[in-house]
Protein backbone atom coordinates (compact mmCIF):
# COMPACT_ATOMS: atom_id res chain seq x y z
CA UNK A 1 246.10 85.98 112.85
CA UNK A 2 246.71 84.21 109.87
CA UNK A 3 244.92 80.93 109.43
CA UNK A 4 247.71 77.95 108.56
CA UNK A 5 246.35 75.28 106.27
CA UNK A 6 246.45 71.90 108.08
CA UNK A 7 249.22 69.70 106.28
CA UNK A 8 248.28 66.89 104.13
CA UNK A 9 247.68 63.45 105.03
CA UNK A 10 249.75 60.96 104.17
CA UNK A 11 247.22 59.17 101.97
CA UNK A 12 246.52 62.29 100.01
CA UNK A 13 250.20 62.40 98.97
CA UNK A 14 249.48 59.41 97.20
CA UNK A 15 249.71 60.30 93.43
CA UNK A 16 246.70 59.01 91.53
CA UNK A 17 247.33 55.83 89.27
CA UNK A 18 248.84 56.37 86.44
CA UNK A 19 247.06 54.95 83.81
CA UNK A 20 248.23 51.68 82.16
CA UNK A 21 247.77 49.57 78.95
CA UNK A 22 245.54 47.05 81.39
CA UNK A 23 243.18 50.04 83.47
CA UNK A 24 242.01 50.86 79.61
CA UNK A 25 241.47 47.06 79.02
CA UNK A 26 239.83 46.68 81.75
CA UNK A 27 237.75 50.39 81.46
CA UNK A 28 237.08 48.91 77.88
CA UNK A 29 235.61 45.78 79.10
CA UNK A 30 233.37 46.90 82.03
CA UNK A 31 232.27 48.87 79.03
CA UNK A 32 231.41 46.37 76.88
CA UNK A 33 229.91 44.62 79.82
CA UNK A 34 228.12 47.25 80.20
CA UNK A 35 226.64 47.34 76.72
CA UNK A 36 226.23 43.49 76.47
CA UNK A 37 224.08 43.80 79.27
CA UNK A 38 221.84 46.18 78.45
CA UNK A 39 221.36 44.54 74.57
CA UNK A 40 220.45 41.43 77.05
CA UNK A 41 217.88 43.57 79.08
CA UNK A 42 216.71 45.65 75.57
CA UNK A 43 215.93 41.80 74.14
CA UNK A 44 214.57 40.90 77.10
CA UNK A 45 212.13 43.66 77.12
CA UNK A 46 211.75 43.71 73.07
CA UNK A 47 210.84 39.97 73.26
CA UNK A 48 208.59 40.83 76.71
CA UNK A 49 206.87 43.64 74.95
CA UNK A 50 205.79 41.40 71.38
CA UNK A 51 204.42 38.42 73.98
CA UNK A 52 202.61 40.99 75.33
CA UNK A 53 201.26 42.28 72.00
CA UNK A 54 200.19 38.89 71.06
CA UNK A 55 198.43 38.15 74.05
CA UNK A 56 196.60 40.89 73.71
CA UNK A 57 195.33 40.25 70.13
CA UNK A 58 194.58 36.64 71.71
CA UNK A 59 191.91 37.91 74.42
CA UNK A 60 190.74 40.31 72.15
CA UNK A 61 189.84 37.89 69.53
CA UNK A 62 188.76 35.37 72.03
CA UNK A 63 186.65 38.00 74.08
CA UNK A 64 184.57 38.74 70.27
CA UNK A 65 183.96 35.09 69.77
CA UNK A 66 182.62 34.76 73.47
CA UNK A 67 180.49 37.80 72.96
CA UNK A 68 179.47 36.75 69.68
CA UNK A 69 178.56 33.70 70.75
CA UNK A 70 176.89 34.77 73.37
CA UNK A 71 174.73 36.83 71.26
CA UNK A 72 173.88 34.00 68.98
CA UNK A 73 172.82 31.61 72.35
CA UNK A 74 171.04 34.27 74.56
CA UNK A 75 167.95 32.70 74.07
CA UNK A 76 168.63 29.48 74.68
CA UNK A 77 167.33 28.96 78.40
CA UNK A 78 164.13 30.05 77.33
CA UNK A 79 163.93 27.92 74.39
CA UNK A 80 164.55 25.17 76.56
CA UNK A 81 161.79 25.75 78.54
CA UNK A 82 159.63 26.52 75.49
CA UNK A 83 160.02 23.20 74.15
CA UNK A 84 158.40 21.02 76.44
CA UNK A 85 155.33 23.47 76.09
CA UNK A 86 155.63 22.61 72.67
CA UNK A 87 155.37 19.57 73.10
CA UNK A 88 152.44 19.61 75.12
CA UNK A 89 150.34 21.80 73.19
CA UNK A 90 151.29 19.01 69.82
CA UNK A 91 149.30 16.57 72.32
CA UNK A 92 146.73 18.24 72.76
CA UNK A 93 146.64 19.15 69.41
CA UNK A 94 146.43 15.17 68.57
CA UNK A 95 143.58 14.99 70.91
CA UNK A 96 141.76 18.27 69.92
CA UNK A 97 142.09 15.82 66.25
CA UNK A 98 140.60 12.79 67.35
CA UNK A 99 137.64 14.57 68.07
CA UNK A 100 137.29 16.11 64.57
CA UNK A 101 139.89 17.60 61.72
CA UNK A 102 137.19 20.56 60.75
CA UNK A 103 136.15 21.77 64.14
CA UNK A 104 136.69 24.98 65.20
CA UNK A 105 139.03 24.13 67.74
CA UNK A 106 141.60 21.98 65.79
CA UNK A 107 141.68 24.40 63.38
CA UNK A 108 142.39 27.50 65.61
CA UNK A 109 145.18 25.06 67.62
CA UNK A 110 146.69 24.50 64.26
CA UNK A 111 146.93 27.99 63.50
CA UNK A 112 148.56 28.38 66.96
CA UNK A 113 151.44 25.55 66.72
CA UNK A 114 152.04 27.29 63.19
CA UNK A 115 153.00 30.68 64.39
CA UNK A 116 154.73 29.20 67.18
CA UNK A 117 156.62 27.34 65.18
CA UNK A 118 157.40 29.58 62.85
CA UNK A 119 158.66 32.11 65.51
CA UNK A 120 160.82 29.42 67.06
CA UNK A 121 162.30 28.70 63.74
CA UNK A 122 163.41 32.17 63.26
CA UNK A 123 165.03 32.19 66.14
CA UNK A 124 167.12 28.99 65.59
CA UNK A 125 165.35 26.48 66.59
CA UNK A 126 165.60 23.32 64.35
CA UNK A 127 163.29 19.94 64.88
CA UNK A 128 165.33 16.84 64.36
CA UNK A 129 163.86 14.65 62.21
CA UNK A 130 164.37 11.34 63.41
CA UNK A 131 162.17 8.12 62.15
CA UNK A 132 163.90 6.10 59.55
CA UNK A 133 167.21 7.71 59.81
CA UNK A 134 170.23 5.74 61.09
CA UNK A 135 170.73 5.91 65.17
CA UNK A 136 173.35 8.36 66.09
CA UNK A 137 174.10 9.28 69.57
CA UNK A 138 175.08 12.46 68.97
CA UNK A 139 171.49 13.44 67.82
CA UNK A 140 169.21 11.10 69.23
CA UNK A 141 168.42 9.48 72.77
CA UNK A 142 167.56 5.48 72.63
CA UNK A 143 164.82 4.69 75.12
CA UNK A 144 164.66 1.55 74.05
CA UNK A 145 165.27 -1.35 71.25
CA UNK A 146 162.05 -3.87 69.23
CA UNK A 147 162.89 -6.08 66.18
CA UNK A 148 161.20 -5.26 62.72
CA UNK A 149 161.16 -6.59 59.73
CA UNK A 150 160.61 -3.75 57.70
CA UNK A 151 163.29 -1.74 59.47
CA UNK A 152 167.23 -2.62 59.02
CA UNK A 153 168.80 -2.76 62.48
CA UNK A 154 170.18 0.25 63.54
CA UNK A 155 167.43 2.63 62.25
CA UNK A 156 164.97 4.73 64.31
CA UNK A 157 161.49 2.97 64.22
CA UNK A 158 159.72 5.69 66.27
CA UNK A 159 160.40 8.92 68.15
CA UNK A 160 158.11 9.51 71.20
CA UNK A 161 160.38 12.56 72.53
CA UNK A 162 161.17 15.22 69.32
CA UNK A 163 164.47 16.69 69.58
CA UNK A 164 165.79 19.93 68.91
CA UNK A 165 169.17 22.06 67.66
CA UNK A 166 169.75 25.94 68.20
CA UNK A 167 171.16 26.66 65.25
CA UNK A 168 174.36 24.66 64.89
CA UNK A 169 174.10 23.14 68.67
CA UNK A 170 171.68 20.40 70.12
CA UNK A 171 169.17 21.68 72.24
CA UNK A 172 167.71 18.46 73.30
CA UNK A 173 168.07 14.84 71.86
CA UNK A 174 165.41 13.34 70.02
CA UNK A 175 164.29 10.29 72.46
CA UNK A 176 164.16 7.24 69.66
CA UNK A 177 163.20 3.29 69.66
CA UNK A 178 166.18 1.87 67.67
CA UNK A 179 165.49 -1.23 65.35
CA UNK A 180 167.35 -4.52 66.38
CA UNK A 181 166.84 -6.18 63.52
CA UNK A 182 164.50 -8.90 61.92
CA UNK A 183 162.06 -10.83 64.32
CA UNK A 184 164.12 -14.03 65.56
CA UNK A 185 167.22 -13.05 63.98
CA UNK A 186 169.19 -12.07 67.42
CA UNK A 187 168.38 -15.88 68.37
CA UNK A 188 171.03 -17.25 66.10
């Protein structure tokens, strides 16, 4: 038995288009869309991919300065707390004084605030020098205001609290009494 091929449908008699001035037009255009669209994606991408890039060099620089920083303050929580020892061991120092300049004990305390100055100052640490100079808030810490007559108004007249800087930062503010000016003169 011989096998008969089923006959064709009717849509497959259908010829296939023939092609026409506008199918090229419009083969040509989807093309170009085509091409327009991915330039748009490849900018896209291009511009995506230098933001990128430049955030990158952004946290990298920015990471260095935090770690270099970081590096150049990592002692200064225990400088802080070193200071008011400091300052403790300068009182004493004025009493170990009152009781004599030569004796054995001033002498050896001396030697003590020395080195421990010393070692503070090579690691940073900076007294700020306060009396006479001109108040500024960004340095020093008024307690408190007195006339004078020898000092203009504005100027520190004495510092009962020495302040400090860790290299180019303020560690602590000096604590200052701030001149107001000749005796009587705030009257008028």
């Amino acid at each position: 038995m011989k096998k008969t091929s089923p006959e064709p449908r009717e849509e497959d008699k259908i010829p296939p288009p023939v092609p026409t001035e506008n199918s090229s037009d419009e083969a040509e255009a989807t093309e170009e869309d085509l091409v327009a669209s991915l330039q748009s994606d490849l900018d896209r991408f291009r511009d995506l991919a230098l933001r990128t890039q430049a955030d990158f060099e952004n946290y990298k620089k920015r990471a260095a300065r935090e770690r270099d920083e970081g590096i150049k303050y990592a002692n200064r929580s225990l400088l802080e707390r070193l200071v008011p020892i400091v300052d403790n061991f300068e009182l004493g120092l004025f009493a170990a004084r009152e009781e004599g300049k030569h004796s054995p004990i001033y002498s050896g305390m001396s030697m003590v605030l020395k080195q421990l100055t010393d070692f503070l100052a090579d690691n940073g640490l900076q007294p700020i020098d306060a009396v006479g100079k001109q108040f500024d808030p960004n340095l020093h810490e008024a307690i408190g205001h007195e006339p004078s007559d020898e000092v203009p108004e504005g100027r520190v007249i004495r510092q009962t609290r020495r302040g400090y800087r860790l290299k180019d930062r303020l560690l602590r503010p000096a604590a200052v009494v701030v001149s107001s000016g000749r005796v009587g003169s705030n009257d008028e």
